[in-house]
Protein backbone atom coordinates (compact mmCIF):
# COMPACT_ATOMS: atom_id res chain seq x y z
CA UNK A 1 109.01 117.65 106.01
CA UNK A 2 112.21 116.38 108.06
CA UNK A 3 112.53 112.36 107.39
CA UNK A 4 114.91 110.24 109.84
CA UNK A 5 115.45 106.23 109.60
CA UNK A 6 116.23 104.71 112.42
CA UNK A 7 116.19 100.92 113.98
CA UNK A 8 113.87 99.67 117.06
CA UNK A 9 115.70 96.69 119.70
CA UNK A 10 114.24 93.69 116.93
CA UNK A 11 115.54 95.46 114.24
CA UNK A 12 112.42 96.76 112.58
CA UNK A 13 112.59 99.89 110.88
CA UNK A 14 110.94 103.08 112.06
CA UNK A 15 110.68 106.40 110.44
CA UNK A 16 110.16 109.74 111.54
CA UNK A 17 108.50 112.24 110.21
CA UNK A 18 108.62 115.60 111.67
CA UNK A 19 107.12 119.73 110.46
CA UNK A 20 110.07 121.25 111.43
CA UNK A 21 113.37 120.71 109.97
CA UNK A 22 115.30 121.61 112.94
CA UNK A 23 114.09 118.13 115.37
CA UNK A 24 117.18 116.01 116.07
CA UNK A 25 115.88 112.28 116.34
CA UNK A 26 118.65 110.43 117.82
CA UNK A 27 116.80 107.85 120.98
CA UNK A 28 117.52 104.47 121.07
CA UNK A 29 115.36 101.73 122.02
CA UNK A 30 116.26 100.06 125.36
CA UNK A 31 114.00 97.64 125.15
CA UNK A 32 115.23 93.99 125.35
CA UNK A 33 113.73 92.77 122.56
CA UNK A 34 114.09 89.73 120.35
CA UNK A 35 114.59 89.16 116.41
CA UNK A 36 110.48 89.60 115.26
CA UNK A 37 109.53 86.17 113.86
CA UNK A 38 106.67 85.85 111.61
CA UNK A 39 104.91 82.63 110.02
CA UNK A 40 102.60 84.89 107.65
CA UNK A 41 101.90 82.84 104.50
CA UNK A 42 99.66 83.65 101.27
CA UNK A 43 97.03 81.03 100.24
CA UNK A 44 95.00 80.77 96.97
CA UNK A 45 91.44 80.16 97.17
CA UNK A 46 90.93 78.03 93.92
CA UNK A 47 87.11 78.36 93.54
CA UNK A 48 87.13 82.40 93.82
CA UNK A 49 90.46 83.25 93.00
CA UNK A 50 91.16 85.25 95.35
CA UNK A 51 94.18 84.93 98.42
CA UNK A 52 94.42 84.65 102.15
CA UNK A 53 96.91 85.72 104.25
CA UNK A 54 97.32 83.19 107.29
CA UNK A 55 99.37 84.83 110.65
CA UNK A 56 98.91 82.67 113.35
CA UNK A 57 101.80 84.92 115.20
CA UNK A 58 99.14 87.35 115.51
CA UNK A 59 97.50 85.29 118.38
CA UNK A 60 99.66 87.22 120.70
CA UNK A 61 99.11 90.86 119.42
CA UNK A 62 98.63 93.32 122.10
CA UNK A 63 95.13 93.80 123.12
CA UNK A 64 93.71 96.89 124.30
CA UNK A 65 95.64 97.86 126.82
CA UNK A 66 95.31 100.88 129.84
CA UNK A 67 96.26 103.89 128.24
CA UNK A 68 99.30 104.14 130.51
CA UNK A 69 100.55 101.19 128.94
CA UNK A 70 99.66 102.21 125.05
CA UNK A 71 102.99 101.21 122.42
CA UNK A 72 102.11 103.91 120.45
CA UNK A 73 102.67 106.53 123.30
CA UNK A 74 106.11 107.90 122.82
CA UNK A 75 108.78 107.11 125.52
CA UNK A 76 108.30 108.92 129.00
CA UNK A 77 108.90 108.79 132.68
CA UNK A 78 110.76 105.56 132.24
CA UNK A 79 108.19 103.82 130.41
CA UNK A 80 109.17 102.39 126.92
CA UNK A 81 107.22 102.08 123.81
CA UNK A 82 107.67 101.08 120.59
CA UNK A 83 108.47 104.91 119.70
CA UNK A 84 112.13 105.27 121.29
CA UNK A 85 111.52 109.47 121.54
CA UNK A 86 109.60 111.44 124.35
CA UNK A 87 107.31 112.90 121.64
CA UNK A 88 106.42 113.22 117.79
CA UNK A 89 104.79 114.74 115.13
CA UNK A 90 104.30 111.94 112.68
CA UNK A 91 105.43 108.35 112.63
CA UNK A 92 106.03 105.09 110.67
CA UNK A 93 107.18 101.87 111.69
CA UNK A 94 107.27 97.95 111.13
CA UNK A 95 104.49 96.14 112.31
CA UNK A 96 105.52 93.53 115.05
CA UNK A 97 102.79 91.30 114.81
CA UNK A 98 102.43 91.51 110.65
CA UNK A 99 99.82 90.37 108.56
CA UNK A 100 101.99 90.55 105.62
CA UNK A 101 106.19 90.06 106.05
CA UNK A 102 109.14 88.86 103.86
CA UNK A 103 108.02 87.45 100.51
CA UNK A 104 104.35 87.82 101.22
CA UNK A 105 104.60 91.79 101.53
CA UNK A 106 104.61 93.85 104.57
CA UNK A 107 102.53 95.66 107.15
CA UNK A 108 103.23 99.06 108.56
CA UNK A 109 102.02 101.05 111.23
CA UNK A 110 101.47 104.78 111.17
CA UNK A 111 100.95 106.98 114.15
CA UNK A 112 99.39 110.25 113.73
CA UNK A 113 100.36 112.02 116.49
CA UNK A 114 101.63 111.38 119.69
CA UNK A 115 98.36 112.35 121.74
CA UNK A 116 96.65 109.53 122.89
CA UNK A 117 93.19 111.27 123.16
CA UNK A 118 93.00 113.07 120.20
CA UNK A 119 91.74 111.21 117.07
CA UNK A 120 92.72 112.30 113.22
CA UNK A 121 90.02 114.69 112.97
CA UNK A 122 91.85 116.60 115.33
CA UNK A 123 94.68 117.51 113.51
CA UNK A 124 95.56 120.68 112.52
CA UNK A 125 95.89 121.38 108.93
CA UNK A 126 99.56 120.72 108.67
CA UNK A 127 99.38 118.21 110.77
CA UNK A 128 96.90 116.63 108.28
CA UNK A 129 98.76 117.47 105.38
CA UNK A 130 102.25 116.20 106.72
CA UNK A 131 100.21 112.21 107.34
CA UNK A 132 99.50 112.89 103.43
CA UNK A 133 103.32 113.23 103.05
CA UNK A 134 103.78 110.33 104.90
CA UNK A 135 101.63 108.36 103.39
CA UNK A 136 102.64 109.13 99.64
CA UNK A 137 106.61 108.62 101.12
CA UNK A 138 105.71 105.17 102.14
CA UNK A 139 103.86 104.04 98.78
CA UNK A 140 107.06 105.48 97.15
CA UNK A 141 109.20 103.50 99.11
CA UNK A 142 107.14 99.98 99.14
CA UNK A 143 106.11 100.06 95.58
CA UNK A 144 110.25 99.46 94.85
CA UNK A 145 109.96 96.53 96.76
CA UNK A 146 110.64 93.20 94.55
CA UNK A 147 107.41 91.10 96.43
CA UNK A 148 105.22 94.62 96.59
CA UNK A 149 102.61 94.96 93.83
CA UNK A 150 100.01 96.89 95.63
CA UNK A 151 99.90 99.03 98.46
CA UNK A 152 97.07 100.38 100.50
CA UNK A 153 96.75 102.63 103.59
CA UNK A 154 94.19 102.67 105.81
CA UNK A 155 92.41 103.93 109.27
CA UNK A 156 90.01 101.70 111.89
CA UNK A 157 88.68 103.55 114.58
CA UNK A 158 86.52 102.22 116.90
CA UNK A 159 86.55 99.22 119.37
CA UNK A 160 83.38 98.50 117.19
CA UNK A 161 85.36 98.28 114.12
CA UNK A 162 88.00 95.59 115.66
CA UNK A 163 90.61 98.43 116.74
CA UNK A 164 92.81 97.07 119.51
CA UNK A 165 94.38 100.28 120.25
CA UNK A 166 92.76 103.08 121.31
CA UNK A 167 95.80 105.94 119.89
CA UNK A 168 94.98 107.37 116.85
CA UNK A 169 96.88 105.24 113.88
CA UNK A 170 96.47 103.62 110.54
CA UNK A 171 98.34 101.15 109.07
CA UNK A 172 100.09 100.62 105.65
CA UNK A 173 99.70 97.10 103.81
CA UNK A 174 102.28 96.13 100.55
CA UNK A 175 100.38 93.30 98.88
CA UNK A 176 102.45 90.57 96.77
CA UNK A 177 99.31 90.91 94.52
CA UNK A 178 96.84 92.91 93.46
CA UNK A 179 93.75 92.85 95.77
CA UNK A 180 90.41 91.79 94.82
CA UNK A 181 88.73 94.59 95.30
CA UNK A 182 90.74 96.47 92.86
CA UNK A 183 90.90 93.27 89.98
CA UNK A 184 87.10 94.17 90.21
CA UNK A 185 87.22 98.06 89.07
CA UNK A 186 90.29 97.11 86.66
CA UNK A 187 87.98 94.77 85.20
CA UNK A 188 84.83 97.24 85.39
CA UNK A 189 87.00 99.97 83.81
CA UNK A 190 88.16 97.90 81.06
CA UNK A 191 84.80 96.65 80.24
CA UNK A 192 83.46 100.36 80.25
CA UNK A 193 86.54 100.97 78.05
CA UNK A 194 86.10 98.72 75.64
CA UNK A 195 81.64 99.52 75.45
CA UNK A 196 81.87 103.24 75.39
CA UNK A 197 85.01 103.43 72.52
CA UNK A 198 87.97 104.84 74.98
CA UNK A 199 85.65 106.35 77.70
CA UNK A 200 86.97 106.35 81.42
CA UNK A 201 84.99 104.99 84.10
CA UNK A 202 85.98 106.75 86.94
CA UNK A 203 86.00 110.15 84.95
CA UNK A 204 82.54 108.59 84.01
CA UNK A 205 81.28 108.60 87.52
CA UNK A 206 82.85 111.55 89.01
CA UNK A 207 81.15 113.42 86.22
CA UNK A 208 77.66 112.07 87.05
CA UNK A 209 78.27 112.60 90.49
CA UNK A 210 79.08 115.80 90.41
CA UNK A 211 75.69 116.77 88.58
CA UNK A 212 73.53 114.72 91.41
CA UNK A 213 72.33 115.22 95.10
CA UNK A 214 74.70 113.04 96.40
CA UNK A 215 77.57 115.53 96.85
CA UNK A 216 78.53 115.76 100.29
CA UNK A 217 81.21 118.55 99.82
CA UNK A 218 83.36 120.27 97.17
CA UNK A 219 86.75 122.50 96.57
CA UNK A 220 88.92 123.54 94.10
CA UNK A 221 90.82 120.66 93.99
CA UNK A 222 88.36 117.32 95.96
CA UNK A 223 85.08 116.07 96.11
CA UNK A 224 83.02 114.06 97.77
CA UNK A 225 80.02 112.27 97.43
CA UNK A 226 77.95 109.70 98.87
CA UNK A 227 77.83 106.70 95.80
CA UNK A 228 74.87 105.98 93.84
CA UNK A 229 74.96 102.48 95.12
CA UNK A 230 76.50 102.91 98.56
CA UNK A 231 77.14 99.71 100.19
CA UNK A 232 77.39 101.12 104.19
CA UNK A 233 75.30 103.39 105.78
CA UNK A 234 77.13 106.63 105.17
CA UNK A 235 79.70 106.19 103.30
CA UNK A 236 81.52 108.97 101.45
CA UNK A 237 83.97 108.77 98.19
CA UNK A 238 86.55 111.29 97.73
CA UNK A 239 88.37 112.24 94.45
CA UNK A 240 90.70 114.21 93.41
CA UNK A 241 89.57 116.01 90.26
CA UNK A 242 92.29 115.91 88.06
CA UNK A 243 92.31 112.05 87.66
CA UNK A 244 95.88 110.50 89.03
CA UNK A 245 96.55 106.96 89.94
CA UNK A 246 98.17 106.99 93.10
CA UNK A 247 99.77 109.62 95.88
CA UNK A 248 102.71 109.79 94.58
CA UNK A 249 101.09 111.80 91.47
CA UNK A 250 98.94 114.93 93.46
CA UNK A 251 99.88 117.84 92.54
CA UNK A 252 101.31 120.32 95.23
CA UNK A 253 97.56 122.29 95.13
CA UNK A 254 95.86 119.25 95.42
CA UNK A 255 97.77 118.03 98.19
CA UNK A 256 97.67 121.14 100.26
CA UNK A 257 93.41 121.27 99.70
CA UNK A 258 93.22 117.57 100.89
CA UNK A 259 93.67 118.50 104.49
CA UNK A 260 91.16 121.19 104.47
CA UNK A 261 88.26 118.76 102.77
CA UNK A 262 89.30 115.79 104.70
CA UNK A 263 89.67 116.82 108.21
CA UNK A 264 85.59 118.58 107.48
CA UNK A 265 84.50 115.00 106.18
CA UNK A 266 85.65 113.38 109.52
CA UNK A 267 84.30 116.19 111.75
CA UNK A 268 81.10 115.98 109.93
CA UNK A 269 80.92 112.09 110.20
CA UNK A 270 81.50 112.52 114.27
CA UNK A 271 78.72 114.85 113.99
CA UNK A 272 75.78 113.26 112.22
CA UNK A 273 74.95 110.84 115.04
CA UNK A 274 74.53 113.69 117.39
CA UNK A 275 76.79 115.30 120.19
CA UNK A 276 76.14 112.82 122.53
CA UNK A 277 77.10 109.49 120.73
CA UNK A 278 80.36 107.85 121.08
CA UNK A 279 82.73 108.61 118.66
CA UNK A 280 81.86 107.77 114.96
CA UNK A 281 83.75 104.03 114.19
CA UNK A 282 85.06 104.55 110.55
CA UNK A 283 87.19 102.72 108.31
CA UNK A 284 89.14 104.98 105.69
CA UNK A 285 90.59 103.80 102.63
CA UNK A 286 92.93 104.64 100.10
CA UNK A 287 93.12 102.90 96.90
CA UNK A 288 95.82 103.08 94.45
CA UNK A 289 96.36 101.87 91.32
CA UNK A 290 98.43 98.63 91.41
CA UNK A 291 102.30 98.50 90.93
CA UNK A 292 104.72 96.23 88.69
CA UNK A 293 103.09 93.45 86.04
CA UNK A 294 99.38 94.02 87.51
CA UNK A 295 99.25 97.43 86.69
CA UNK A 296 98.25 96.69 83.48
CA UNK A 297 94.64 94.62 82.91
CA UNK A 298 92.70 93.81 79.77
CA UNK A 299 93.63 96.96 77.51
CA UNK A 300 94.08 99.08 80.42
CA UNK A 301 96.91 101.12 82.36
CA UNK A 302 97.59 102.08 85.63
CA UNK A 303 97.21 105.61 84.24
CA UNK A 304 93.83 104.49 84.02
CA UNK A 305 92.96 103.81 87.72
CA UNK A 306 91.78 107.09 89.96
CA UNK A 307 93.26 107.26 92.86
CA UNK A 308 90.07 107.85 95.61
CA UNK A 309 89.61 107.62 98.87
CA UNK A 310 86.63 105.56 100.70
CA UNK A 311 85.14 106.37 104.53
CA UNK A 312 82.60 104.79 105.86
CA UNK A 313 80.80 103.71 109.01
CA UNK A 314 79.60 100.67 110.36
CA UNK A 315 76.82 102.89 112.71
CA UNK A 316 73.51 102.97 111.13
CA UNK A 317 71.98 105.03 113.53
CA UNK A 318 72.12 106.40 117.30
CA UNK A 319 72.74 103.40 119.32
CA UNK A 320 72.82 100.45 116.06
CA UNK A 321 75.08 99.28 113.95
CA UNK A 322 75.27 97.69 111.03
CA UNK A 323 76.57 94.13 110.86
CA UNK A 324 77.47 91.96 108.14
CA UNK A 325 74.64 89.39 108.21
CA UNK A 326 74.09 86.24 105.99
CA UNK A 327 73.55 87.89 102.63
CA UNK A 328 76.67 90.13 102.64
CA UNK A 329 79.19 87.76 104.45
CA UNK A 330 77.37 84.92 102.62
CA UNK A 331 77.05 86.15 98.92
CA UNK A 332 79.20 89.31 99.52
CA UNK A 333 75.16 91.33 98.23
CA UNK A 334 75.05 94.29 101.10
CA UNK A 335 71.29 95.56 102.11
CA UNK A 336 71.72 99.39 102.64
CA UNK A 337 69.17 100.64 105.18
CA UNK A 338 70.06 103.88 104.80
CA UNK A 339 69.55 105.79 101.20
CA UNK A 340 72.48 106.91 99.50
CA UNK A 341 70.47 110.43 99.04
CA UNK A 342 69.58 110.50 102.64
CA UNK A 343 73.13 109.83 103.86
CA UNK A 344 74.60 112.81 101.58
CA UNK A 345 71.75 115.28 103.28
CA UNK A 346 73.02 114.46 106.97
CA UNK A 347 76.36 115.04 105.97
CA UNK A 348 75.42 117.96 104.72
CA UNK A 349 73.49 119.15 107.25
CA UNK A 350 76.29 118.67 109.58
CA UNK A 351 79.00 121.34 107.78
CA UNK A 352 81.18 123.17 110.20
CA UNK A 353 79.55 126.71 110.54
């Protein structure tokens, strides 16, 4: 993996990251851009503890544009982007309408290639492997930020999961705290902790997994499983099995198996509504064990946490989807109509051939 740093017009930083250690990445961005300003600021619920981030510079985010007009095209023909180079393999840059900025973190944008039709899924294997690289680069490098004390990447795709650009991307968010989500398995793993004597919860459940009908697929290295108490309609949780905390800890066999089991979990998922559905909307997510003073929690390291990944769609079924209704937006209790067991048969009824 070749690295280069370079600057857009506003100043933002953008990386590239390229297979072949011979690209030269030396474009400039023409574009006459202003200094980014941001008004992002974190707010404390005080009845459930928990923060919001408020961005009213968002407002004016770009909106799904014609595909001749996409910012994560690279530059051609005359037409500039927010990638200053006529083509790419992988890359990374600053947000310009943040959710997260200065003090109160930051948000990153990740391109995975610089086809505008294809989707992750289409990657080749390297390809896959080198957004992995990426990926773990970036925790390295916002985890050493003073403000940063979690950080999480992620996919949408799908207008139907509130994606406002069509190319295939992720983004990257560095929390000034530790998320909510992941307070709740810290506290969950200390509490199995401290009931089973020393036992590991995630170790725990892999193990249990593992010896169910829920898998979904397995190597050497990964596997995945539909959850015993799935909250989505198919929804799939992948570990690695050699329990590490974050990216930045795979191992080099590890890392070069996750591109094999990954990109067949997202061809399967575009598969198990049948060929003539729209694209599968899924949200992927990694989660990582917090950074700094939160990584430890009531008897508990960060050595503790298991790094895993999450995917899961929205669709229920040809033609439905699933929305959040009054008892999961309202008490945050989801109503599955889909069971768990069920889910993990599709999927693996669905294997490439």
């Amino acid at each position: 993996m070749k690295k280069t740093s370079t600057r857009l017009a506003d100043g933002r930083e953008l990386i590239y990251y390229d297979l072949r250690d011979d690209i030269v990445r030396d474009a400039a961005d023409h574009r006459p851009l202003d200094r980014t300003v941001t008004t992002s600021e974190i707010r404390r619920d005080p009845l459930l503890g928990d923060s919001v981030a408020v961005a009213s510079h968002r407002q004016g985010r770009t909106y799904h544009p014609p595909a001749d007009e996409c910012p994560l095209c690279p530059t051609r023909d005359g037409r500039l982007s927010e990638i200053p180079d006529s083509s790419y393999d992988v890359v990374v840059f600053e947000n310009r309408f943040p959710s997260l900025a200065g003090d109160s973190g930051r948000c990153e944008v990740v391109c995975f290639t610089s086809d505008h039709d294809a989707s992750f899924a289409d990657l080749t294997e390297d390809q896959a492997r080198l957004v992995l690289d990426a990926w773990t680069d970036r925790t390295s490098e916002l985890s050493q930020l003073p403000a940063v004390e979690q950080v999480f990447c992620f996919e949408n795709r799908g207008a139907e999961i509130g994606v406002t650009l069509g190319h295939p991307h992720g983004q990257i968010y560095a929390y000034p705290f530790t998320t909510p989500r992941t307070a709740l398995m810290l506290r969950s793993l200390a509490a199995h902790k401290e009931a089973t004597g020393g036992d590991n919860l995630f170790d725990d459940v892999l193990a249990r997994e593992l010896a169910g009908e829920r898998v979904v697929l397995e190597g050497e290295h990964w596997a995945a499983f539909v959850p015993h108490a799935a909250h989505w309609p198919y929804e799939v949780h992948l570990y690695p099995k050699r329990r590490v905390p974050d990216l930045l800890a795979l191992g080099e066999a590890a890392r070069t198996e996750f591109a094999q089991v990954y990109l067949e979990l997202l061809r399967r998922f575009d598969r198990i509504f049948g060929t003539g559905e729209p694209p599968t909307p899924y949200i992927a997510a990694w989660h990582q064990a917090p950074f700094g003073a939160s990584a430890e929690f009531d008897g508990v390291t960060r050595d503790d946490f298991a790094l895993h990944l999450e995917l899961f769609t929205i669709r229920r079924t040809p033609g439905k989807l699933k929305f959040l209704a009054g008892s999961e937006s309202g008490m945050n209790v989801f109503i599955n109509d889909v069971p768990p067991e069920r889910a993990a048969e599709r999927l693996r009824e669905v294997a490439s051939s």
